[in-house]
N, C-alpha and C. Protein backbone atom coordinates (compact mmCIF):
# COMPACT_ATOMS: atom_id res chain seq x y z
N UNK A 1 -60.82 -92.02 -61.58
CA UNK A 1 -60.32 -92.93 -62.60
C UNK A 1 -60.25 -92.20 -63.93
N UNK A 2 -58.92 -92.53 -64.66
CA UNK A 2 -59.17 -91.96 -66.03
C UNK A 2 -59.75 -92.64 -67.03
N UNK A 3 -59.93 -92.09 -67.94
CA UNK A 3 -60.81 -92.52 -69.23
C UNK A 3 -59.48 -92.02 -70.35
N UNK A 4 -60.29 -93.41 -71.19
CA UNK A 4 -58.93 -92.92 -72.25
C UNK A 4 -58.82 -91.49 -73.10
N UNK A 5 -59.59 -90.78 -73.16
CA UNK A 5 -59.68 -89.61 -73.53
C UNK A 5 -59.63 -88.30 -72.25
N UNK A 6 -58.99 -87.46 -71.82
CA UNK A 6 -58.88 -86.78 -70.20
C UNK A 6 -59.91 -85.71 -70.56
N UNK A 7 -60.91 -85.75 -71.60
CA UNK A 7 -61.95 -84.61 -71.80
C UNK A 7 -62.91 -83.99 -70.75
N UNK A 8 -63.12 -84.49 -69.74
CA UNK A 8 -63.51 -84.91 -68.71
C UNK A 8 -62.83 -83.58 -67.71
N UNK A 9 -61.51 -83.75 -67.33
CA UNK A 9 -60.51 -83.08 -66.62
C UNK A 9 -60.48 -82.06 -67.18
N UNK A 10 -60.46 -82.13 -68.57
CA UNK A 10 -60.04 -80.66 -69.55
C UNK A 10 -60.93 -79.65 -69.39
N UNK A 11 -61.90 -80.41 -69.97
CA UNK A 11 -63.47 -79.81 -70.12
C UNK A 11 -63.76 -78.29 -69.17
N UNK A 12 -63.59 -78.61 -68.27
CA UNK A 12 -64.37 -77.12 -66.83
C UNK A 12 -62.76 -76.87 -66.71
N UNK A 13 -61.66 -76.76 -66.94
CA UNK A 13 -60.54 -75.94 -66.66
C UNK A 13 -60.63 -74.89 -66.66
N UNK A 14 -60.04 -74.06 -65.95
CA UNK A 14 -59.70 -72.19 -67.18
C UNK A 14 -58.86 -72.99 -67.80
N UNK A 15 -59.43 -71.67 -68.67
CA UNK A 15 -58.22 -72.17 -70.34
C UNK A 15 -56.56 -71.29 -69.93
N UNK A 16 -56.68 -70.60 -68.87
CA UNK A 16 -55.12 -70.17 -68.25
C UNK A 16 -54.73 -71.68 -67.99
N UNK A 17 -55.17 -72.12 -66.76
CA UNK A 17 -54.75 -73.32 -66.45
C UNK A 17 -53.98 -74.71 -67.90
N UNK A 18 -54.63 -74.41 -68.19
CA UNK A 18 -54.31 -75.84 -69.28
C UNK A 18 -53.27 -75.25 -70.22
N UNK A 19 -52.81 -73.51 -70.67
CA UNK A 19 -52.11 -73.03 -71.07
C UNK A 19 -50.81 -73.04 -70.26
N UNK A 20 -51.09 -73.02 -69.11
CA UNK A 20 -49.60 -73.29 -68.20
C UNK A 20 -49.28 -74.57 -68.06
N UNK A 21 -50.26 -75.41 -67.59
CA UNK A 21 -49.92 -76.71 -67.86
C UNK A 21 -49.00 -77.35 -69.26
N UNK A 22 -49.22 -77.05 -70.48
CA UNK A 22 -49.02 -77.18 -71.71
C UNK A 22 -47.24 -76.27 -71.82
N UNK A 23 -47.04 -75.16 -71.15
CA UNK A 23 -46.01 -74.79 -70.91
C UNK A 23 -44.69 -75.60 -69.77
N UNK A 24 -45.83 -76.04 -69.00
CA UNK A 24 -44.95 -76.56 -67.85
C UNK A 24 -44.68 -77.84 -68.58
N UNK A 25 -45.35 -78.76 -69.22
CA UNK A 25 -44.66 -79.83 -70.15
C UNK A 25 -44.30 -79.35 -70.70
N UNK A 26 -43.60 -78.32 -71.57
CA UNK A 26 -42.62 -78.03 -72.94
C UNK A 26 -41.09 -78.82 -72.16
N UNK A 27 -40.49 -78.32 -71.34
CA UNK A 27 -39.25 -78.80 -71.13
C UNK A 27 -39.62 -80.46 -70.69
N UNK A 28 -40.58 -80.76 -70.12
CA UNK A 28 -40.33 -82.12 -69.91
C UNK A 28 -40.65 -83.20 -71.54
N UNK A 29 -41.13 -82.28 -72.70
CA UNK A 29 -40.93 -82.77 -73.75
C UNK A 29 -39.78 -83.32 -74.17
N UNK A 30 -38.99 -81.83 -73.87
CA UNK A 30 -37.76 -81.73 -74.69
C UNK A 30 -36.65 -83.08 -73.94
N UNK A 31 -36.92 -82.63 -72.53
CA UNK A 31 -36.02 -84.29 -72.18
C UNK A 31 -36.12 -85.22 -72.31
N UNK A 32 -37.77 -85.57 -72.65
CA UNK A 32 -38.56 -86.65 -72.91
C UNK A 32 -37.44 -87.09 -74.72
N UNK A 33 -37.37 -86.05 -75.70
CA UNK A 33 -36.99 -86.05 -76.49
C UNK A 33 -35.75 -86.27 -76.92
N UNK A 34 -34.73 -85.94 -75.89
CA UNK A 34 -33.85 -86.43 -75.72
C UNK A 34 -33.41 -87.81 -75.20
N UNK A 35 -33.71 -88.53 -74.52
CA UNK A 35 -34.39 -89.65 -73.83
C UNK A 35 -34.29 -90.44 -74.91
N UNK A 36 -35.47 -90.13 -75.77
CA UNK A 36 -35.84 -91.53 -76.82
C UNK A 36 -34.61 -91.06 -78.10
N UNK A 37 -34.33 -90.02 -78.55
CA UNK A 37 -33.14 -89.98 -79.05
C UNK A 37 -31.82 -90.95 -78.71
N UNK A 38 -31.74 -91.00 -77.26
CA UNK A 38 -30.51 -91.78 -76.84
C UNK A 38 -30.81 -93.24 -77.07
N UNK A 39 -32.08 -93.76 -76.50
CA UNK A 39 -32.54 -94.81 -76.44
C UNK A 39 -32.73 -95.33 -78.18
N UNK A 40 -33.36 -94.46 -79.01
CA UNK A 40 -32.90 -94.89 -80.71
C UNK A 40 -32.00 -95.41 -80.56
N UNK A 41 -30.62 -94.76 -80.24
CA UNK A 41 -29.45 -95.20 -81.00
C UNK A 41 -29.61 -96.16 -80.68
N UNK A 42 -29.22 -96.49 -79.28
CA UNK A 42 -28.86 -97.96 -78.30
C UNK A 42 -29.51 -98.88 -79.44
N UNK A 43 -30.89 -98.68 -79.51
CA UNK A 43 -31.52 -99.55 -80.18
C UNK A 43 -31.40 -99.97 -81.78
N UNK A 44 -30.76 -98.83 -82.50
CA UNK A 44 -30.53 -99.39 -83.87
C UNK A 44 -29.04 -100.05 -84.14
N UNK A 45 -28.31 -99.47 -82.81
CA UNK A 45 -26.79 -100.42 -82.71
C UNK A 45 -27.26 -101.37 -82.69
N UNK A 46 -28.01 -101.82 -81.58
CA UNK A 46 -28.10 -103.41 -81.40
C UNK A 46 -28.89 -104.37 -82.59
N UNK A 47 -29.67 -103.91 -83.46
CA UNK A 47 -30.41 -104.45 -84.60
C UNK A 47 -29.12 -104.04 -85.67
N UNK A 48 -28.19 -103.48 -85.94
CA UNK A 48 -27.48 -103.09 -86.70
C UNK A 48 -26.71 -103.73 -86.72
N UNK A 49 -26.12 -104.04 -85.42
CA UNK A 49 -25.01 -105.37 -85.17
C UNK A 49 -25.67 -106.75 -85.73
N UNK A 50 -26.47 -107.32 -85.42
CA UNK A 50 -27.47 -108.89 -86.00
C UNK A 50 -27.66 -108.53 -87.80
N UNK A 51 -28.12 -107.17 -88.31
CA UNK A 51 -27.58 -107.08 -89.74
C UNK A 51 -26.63 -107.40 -90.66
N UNK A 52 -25.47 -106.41 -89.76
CA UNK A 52 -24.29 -106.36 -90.57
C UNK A 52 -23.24 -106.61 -89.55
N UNK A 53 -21.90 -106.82 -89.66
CA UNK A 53 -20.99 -106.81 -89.02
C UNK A 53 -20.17 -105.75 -88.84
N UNK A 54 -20.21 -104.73 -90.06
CA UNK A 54 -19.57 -103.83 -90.29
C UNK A 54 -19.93 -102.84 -89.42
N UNK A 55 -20.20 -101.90 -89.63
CA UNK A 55 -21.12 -100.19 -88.85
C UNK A 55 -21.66 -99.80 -90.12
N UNK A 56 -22.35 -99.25 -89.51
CA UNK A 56 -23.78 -98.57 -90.59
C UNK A 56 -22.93 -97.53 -91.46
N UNK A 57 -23.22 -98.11 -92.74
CA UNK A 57 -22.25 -96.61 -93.58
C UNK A 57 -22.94 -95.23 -93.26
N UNK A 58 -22.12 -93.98 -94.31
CA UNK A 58 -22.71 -92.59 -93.68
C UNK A 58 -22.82 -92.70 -95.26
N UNK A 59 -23.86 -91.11 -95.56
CA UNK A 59 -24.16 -91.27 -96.30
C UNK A 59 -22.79 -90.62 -97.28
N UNK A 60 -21.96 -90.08 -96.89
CA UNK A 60 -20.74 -89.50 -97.45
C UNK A 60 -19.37 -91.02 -97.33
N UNK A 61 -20.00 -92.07 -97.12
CA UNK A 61 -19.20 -92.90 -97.54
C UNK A 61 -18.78 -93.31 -98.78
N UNK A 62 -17.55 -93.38 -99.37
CA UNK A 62 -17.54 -93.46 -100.80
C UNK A 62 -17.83 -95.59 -101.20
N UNK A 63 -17.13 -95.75 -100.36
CA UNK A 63 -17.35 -97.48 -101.12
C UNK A 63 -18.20 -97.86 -100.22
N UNK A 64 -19.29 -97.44 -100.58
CA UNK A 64 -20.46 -98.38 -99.42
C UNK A 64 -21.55 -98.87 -101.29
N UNK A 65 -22.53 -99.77 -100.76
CA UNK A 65 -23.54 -99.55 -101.68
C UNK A 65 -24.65 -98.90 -101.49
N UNK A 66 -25.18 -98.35 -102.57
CA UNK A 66 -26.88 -97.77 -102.34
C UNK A 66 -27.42 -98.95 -101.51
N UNK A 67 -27.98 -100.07 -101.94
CA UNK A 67 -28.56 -100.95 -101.05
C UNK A 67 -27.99 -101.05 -99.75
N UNK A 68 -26.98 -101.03 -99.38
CA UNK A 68 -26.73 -101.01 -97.87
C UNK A 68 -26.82 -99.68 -97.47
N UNK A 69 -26.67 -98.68 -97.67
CA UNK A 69 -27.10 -97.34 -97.16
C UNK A 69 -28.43 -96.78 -97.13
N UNK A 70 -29.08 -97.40 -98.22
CA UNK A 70 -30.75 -97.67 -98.04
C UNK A 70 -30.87 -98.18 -96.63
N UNK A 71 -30.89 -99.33 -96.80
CA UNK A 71 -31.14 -100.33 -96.03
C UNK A 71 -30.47 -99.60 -94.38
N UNK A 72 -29.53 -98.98 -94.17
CA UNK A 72 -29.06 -98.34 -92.54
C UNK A 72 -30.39 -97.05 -92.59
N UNK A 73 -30.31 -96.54 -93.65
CA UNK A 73 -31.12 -95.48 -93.43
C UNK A 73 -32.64 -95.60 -92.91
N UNK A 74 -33.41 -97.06 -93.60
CA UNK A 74 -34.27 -97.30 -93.49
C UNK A 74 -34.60 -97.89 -92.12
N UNK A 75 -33.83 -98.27 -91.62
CA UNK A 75 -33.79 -98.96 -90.37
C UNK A 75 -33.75 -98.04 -89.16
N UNK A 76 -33.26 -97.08 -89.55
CA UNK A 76 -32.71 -96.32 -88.19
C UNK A 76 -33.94 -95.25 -88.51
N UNK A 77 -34.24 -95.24 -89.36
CA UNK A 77 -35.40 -94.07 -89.06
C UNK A 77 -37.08 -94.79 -88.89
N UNK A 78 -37.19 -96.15 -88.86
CA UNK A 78 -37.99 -96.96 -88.35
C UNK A 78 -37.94 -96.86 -86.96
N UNK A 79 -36.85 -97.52 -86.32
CA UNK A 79 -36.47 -97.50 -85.05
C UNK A 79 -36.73 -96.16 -84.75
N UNK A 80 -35.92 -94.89 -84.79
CA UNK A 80 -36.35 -93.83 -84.31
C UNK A 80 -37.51 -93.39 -83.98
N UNK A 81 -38.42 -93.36 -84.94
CA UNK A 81 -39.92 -93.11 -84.88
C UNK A 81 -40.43 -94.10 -83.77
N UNK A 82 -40.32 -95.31 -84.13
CA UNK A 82 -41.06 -96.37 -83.30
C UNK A 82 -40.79 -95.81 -81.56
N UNK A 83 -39.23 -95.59 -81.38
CA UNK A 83 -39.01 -94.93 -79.86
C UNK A 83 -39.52 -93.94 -79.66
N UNK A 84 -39.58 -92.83 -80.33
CA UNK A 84 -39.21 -91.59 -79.88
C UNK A 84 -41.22 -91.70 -79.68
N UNK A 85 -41.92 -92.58 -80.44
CA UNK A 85 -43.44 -92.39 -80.22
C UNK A 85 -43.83 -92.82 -78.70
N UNK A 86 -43.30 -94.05 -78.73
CA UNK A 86 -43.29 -94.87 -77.23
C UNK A 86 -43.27 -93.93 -76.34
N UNK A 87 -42.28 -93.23 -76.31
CA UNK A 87 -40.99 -92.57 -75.12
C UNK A 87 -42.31 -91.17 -75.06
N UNK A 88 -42.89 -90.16 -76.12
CA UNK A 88 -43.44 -89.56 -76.14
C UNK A 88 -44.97 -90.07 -75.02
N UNK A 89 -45.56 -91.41 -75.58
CA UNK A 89 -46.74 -91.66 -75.24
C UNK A 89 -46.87 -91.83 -73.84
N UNK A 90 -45.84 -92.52 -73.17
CA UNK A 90 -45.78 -92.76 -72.16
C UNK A 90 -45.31 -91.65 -71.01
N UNK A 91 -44.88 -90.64 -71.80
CA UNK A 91 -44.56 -89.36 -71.05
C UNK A 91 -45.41 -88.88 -71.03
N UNK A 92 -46.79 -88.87 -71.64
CA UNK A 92 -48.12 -88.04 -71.84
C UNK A 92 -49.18 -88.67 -70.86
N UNK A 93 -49.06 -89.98 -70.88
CA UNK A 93 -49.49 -90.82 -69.49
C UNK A 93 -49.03 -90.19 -68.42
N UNK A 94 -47.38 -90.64 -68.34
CA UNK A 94 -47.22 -90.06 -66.57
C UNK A 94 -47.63 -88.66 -66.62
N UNK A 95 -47.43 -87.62 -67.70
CA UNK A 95 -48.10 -86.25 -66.72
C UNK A 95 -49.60 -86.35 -66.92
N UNK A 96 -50.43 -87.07 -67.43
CA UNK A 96 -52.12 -87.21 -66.68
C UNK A 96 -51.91 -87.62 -65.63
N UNK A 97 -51.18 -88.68 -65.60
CA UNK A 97 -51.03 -89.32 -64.06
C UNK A 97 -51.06 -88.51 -62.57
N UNK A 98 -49.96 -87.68 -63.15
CA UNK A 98 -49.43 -87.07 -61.86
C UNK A 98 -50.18 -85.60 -61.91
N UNK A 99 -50.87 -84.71 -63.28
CA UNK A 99 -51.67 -83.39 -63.12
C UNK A 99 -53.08 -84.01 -63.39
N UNK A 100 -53.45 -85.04 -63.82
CA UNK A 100 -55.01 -85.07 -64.20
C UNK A 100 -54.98 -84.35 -65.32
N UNK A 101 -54.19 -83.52 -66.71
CA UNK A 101 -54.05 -82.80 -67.94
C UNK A 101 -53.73 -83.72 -68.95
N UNK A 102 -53.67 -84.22 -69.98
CA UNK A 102 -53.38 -84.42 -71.40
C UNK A 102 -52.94 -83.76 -71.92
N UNK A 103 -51.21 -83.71 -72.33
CA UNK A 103 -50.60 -82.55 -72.34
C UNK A 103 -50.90 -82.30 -74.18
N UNK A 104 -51.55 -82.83 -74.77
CA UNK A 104 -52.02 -82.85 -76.54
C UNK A 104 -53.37 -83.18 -76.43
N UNK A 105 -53.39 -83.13 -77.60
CA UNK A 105 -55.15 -82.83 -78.23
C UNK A 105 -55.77 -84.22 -77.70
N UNK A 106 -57.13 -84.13 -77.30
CA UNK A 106 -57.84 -85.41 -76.90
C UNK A 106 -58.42 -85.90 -78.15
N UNK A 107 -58.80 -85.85 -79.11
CA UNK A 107 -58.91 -86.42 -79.87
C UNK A 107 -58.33 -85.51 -81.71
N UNK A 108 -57.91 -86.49 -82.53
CA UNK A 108 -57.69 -85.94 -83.90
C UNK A 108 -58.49 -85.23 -84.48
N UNK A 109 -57.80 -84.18 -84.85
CA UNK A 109 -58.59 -82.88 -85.70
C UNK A 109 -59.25 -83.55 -86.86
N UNK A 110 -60.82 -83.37 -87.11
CA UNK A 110 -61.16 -84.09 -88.54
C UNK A 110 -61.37 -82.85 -89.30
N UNK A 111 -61.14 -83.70 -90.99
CA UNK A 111 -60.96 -82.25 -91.80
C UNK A 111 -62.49 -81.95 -92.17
């Protein structure tokens, strides 16, 4: 059974082991990363549409307003974060799941 911290698993590794492990997730990051990238958008279209009717200005739009370009900017980089954390966390689950590793730090560095 796991524990919410995998210190446990980590702990008696070789430190080779957990270095390859940590390699062998790099690419499943990166798709992982791509993933919640795609899934952002989907997701700030659909909150973007119930906003506005229009499409989200760019920031090189000339007749848009500051407040509405605030306001797209602010939104979509809410949403982003909020996914791309999800999409991350839950990718860090399934590979304990499936290696018994924590592919990041078990607990926060204190200063």
């Amino acid at each position: 059974m796991f524990t919410p911290f995998a210190a446990e698993g980590c702990r008696h590794a070789p430190r080779g082991t957990l270095r390859a492990m940590g390699l062998i997730y790099k690419p499943i990051g990166i798709i992982l990363g791509i993933v919640g990238g795609l899934l952002g958008r989907q997701a700030f279209n659909f909150v973007w549409e119930k906003v506005d009717d229009e499409e989200p200005p760019e920031a090189t739009t000339l007749e848009t307003s500051w407040r509405r370009l605030l306001a797209a900017t602010a939104v979509q980089g809410l949403i982003f974060a909020m996914v791309k954390a999800v999409v991350k966390r839950y990718g860090a689950i399934g590979w304990r799941y499936l290696t018994g590793h924590w592919p990041g730090e078990i607990r926060p560095e204190s200063d």
